[in-house]
N, C-alpha and C. Protein backbone atom coordinates (compact mmCIF):
# COMPACT_ATOMS: atom_id res chain seq x y z
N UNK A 1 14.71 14.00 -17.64
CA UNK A 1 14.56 14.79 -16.46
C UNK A 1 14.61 16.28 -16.81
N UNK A 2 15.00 16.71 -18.03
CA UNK A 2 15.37 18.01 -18.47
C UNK A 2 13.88 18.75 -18.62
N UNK A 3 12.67 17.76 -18.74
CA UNK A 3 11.18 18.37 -18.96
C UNK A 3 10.91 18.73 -17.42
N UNK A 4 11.41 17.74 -16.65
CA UNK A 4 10.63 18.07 -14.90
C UNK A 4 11.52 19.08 -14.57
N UNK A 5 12.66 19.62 -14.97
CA UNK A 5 13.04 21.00 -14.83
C UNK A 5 12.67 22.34 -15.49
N UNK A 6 12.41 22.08 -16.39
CA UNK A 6 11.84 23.06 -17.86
C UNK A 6 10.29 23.13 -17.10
N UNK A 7 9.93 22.23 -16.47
CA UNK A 7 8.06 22.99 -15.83
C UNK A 7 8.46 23.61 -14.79
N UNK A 8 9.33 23.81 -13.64
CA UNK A 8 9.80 24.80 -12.60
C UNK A 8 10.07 25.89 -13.11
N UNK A 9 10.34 26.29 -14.55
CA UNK A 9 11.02 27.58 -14.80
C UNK A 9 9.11 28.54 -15.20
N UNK A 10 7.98 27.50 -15.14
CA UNK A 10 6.90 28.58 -15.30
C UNK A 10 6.54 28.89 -13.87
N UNK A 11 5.87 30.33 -14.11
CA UNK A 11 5.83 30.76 -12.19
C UNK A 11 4.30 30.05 -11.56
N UNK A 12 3.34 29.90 -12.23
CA UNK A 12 2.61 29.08 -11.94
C UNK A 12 2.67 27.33 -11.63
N UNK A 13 3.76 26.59 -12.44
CA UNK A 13 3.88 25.64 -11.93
C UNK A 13 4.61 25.51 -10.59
N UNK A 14 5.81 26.48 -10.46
CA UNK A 14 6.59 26.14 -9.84
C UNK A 14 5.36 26.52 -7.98
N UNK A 15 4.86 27.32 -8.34
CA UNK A 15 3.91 28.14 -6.84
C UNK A 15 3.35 26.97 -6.49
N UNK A 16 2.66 26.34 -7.91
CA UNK A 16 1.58 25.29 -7.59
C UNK A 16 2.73 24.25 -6.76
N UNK A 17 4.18 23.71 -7.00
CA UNK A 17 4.94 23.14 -6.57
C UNK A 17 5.59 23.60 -4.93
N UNK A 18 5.45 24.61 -4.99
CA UNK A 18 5.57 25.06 -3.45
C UNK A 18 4.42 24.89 -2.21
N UNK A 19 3.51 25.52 -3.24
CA UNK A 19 2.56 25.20 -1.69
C UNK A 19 2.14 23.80 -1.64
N UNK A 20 2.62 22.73 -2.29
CA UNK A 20 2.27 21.43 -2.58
C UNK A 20 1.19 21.25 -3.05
N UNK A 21 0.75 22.03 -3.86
CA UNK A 21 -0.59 21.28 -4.98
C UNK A 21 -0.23 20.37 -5.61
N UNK A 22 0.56 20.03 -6.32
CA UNK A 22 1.04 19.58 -7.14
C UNK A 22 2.21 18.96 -7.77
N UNK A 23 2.80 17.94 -7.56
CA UNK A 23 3.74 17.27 -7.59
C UNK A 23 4.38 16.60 -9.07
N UNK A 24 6.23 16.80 -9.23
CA UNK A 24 6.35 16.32 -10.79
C UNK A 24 7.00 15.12 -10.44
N UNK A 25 6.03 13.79 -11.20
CA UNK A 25 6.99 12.48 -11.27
C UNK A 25 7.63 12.27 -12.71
N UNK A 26 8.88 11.72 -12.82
CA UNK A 26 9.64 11.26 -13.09
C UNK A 26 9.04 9.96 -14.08
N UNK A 27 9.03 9.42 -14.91
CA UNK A 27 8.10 7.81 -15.34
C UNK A 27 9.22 7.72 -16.29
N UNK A 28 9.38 6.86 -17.25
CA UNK A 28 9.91 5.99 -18.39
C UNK A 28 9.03 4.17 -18.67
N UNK A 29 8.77 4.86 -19.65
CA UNK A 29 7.65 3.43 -20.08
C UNK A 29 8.41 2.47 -21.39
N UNK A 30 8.77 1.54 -20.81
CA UNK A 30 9.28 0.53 -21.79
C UNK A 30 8.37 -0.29 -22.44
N UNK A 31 7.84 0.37 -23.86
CA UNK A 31 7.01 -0.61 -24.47
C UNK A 31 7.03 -1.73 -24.84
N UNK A 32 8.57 -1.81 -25.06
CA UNK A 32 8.60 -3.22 -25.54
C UNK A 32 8.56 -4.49 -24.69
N UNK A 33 8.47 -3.99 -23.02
CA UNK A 33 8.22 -4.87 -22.03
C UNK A 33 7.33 -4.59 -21.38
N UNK A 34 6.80 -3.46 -21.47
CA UNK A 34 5.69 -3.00 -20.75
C UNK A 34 5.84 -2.55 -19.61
N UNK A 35 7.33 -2.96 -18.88
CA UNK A 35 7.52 -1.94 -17.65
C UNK A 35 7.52 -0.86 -17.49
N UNK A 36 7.12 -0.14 -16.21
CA UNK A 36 7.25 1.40 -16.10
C UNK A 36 8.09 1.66 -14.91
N UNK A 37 8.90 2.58 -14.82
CA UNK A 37 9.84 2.82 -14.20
C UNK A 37 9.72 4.30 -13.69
N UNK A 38 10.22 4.52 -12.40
CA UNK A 38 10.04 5.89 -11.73
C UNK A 38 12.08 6.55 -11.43
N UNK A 39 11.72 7.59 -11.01
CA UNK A 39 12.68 8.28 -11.14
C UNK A 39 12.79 8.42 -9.65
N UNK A 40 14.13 7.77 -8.99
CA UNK A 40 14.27 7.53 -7.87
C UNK A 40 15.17 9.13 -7.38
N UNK A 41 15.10 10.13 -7.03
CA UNK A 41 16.36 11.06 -6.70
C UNK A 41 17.03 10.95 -5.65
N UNK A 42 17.01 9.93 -4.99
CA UNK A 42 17.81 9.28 -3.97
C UNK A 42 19.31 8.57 -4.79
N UNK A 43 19.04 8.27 -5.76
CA UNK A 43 19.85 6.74 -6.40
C UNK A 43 20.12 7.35 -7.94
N UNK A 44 19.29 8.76 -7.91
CA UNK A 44 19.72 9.44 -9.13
C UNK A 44 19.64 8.10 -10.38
N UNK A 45 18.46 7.60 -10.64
CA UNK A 45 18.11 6.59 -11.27
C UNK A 45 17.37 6.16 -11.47
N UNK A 46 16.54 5.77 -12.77
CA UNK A 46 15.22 4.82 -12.67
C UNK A 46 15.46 3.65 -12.30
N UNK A 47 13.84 3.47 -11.90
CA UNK A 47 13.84 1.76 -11.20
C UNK A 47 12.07 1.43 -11.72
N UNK A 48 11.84 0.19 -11.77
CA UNK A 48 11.35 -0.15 -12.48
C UNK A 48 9.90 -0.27 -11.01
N UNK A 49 9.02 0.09 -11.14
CA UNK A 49 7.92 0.17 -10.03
C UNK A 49 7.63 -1.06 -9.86
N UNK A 50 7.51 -0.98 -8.40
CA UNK A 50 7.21 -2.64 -7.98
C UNK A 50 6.16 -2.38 -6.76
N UNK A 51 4.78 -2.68 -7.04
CA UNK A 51 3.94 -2.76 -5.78
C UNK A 51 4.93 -2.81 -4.04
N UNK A 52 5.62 -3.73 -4.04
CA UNK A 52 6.34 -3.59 -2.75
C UNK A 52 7.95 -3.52 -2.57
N UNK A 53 8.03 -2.12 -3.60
CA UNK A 53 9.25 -1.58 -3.33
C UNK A 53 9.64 -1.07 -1.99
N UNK A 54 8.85 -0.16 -1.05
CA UNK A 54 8.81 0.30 0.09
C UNK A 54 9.70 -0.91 0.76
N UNK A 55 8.84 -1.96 0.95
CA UNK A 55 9.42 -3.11 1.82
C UNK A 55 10.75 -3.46 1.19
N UNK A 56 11.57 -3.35 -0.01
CA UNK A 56 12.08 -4.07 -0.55
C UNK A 56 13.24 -2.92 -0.14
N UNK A 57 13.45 -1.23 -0.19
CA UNK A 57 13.91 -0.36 -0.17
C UNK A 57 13.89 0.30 1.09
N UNK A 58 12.58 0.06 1.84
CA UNK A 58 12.54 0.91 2.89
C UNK A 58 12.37 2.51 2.35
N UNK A 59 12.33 2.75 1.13
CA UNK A 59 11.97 4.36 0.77
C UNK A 59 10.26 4.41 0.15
N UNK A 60 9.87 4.69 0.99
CA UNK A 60 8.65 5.35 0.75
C UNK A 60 7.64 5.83 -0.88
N UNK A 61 6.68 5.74 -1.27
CA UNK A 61 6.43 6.43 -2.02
C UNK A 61 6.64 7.77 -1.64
N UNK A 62 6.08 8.13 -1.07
CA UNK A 62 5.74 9.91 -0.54
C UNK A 62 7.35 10.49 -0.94
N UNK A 63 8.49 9.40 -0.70
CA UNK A 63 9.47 9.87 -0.22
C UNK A 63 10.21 9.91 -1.84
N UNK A 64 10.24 9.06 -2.60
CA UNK A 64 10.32 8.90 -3.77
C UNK A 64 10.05 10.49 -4.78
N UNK A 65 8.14 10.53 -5.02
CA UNK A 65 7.61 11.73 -5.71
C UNK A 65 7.95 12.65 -5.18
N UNK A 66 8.27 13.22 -3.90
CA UNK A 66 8.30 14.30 -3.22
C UNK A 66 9.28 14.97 -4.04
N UNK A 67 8.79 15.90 -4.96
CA UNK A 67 9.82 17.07 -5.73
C UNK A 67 10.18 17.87 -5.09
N UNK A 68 11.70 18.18 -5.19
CA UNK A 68 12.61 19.45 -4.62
C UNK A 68 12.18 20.63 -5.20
N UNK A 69 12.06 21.31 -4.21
CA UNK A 69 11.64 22.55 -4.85
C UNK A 69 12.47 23.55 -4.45
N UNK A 70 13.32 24.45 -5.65
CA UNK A 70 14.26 25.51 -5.81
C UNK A 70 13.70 27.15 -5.25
């Protein structure tokens, strides 16, 4: 998570991050299983992406990627 903070500190990413151009996700790719996992900041945690997490969580994609912006 220390990289999706380290791109807010350029002034162009972070603008592009304000007016919502542009959004930073979170991923971890387990090769050796092939899962991919997102970065939940609700639960401060990865979780492993599941087509029908929404239903399973009730949290949203939108609601998930949606980066805080400082």
């Amino acid at each position: 998570m220390r990289q999706r903070e380290n791109l807010k500190t350029y002034s162009q990413a972070n603008e592009a991050l304000k007016e919502g151009k542009v959004n930073i996700h979170g991923w971890y790719y387990d090769i050796g299983t092939g899962a991919v996992y997102t970065y939940n900041k609700f639960r401060n945690s990865f979780e492993k992406i599941d087509h029908n997490e929404e239903e399973s969580t009730g949290i949203s994609e939108v609601d998930l990627f949606k980066d805080d912006i400082s």
